[in-house]
C-alpha atoms as a PDB file:
ATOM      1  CA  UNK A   1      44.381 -28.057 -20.513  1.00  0.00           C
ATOM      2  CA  UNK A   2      45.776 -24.485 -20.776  1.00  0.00           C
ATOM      3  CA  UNK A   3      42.839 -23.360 -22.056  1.00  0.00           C
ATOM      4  CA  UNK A   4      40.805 -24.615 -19.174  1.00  0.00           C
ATOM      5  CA  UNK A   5      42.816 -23.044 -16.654  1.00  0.00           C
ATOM      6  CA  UNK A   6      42.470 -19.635 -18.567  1.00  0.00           C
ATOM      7  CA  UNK A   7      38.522 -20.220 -18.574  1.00  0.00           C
ATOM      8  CA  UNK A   8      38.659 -20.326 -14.767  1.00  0.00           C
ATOM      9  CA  UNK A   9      39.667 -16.996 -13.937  1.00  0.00           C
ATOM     10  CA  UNK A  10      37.185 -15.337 -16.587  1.00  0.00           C
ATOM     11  CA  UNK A  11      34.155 -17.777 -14.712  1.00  0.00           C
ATOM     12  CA  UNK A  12      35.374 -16.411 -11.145  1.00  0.00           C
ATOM     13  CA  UNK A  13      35.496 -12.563 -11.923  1.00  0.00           C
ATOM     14  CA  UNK A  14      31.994 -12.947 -13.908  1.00  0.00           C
ATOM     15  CA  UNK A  15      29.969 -14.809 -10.459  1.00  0.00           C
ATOM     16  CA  UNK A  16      32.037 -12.445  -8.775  1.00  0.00           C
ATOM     17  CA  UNK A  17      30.547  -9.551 -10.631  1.00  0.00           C
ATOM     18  CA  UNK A  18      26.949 -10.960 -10.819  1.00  0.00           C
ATOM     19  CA  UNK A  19      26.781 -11.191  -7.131  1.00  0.00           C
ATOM     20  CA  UNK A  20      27.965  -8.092  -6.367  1.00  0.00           C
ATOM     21  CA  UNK A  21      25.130  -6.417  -8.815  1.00  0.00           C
ATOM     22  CA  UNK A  22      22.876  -8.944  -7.036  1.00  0.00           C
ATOM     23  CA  UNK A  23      24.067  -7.263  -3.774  1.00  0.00           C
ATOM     24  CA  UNK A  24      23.149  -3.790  -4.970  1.00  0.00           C
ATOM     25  CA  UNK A  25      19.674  -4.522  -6.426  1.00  0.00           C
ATOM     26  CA  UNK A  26      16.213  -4.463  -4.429  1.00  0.00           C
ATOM     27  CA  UNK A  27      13.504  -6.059  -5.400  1.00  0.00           C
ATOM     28  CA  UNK A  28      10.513  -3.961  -5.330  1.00  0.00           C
ATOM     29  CA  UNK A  29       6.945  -5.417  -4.373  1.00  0.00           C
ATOM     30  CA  UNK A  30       4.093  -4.081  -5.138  1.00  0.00           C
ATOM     31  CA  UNK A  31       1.281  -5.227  -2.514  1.00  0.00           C
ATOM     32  CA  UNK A  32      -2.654  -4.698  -3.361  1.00  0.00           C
ATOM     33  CA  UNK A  33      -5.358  -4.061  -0.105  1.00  0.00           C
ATOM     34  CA  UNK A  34      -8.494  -3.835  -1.910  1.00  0.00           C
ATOM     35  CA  UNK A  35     -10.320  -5.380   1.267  1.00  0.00           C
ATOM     36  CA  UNK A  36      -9.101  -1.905   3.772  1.00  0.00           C
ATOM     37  CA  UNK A  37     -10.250   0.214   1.013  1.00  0.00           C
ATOM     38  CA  UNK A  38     -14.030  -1.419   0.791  1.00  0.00           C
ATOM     39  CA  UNK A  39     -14.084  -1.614   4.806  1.00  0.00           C
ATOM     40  CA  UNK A  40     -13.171   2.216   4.470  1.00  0.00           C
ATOM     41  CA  UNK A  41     -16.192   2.098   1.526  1.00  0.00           C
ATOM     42  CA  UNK A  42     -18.442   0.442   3.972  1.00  0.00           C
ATOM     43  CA  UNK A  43     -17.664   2.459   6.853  1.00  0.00           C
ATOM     44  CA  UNK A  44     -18.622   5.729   4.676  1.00  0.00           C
ATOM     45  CA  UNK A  45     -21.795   4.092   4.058  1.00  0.00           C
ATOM     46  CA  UNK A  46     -22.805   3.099   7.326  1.00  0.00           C
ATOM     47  CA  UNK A  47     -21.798   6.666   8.563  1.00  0.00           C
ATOM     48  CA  UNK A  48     -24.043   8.477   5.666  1.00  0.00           C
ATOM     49  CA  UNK A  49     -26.827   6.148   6.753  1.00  0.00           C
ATOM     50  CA  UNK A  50     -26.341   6.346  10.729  1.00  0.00           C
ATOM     51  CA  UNK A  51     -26.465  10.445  10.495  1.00  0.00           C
ATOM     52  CA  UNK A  52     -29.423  10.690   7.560  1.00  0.00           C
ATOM     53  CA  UNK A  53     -27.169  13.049   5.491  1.00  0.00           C
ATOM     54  CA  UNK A  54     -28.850  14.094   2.578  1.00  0.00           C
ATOM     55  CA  UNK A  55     -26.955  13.472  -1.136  1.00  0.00           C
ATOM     56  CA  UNK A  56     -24.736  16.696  -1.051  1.00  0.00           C
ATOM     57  CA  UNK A  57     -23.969  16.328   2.373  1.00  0.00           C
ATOM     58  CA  UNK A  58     -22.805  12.641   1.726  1.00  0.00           C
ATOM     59  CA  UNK A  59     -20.929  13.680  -0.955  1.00  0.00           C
ATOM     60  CA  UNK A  60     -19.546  16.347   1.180  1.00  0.00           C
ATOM     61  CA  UNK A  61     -18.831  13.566   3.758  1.00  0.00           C
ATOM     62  CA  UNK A  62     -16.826  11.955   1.213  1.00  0.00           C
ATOM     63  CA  UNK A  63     -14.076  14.478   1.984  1.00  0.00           C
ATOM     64  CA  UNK A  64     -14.951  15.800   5.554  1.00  0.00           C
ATOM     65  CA  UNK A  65     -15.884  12.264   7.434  1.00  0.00           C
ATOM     66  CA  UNK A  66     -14.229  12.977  10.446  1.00  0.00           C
ATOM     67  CA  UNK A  67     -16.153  16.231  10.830  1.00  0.00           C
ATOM     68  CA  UNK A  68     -19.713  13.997  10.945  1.00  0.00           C
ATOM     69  CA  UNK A  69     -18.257  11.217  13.113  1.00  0.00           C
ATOM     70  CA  UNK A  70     -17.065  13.601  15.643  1.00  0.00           C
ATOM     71  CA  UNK A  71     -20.434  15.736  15.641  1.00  0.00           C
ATOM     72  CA  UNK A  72     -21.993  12.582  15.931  1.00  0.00           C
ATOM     73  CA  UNK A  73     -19.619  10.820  18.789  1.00  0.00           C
ATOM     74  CA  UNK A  74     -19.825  14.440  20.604  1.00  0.00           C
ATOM     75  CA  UNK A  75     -23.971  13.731  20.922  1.00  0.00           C
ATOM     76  CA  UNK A  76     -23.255  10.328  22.459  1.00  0.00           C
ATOM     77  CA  UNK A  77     -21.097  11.495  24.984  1.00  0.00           C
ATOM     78  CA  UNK A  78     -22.820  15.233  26.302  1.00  0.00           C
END
């Protein structure tokens, strides 16, 4: 029996412990959105096609798309 009753004390202080190192840790998750980055893929596409760029313009659009879409949206409205 007494050794029972010293086991007790040792069981508390070790849950004890592992929840409070529980407490402190964050789980980190790690999400994937392939699907936004081939809408942003397809949007680049449709934008190189809409405005007839030529290859090292749509390359250039690669980096500068807002440029075209503005030149482009500033035709539609003046």
């Amino acid at each position: 029996m007494a050794s029972a009753d010293s086991a007790a004390p040792h069981a508390t202080r070790e849950a004890t412990a592992r929840a409070d190192v529980q407490a402190r840790t964050q789980k980190i998750r790690i999400e994937q959105h392939s699907a936004v980055g081939l809408l942003w893929f397809a949007g680049w596409l449709f934008t190189i096609g809409l405005l007839h760029l030529p290859f090292g313009k749509a390359l250039l659009g690669l980096i500068v798309w807002p440029y075209y879409i503005g030149t482009m949206a500033r035709g539609w409205v003046g």
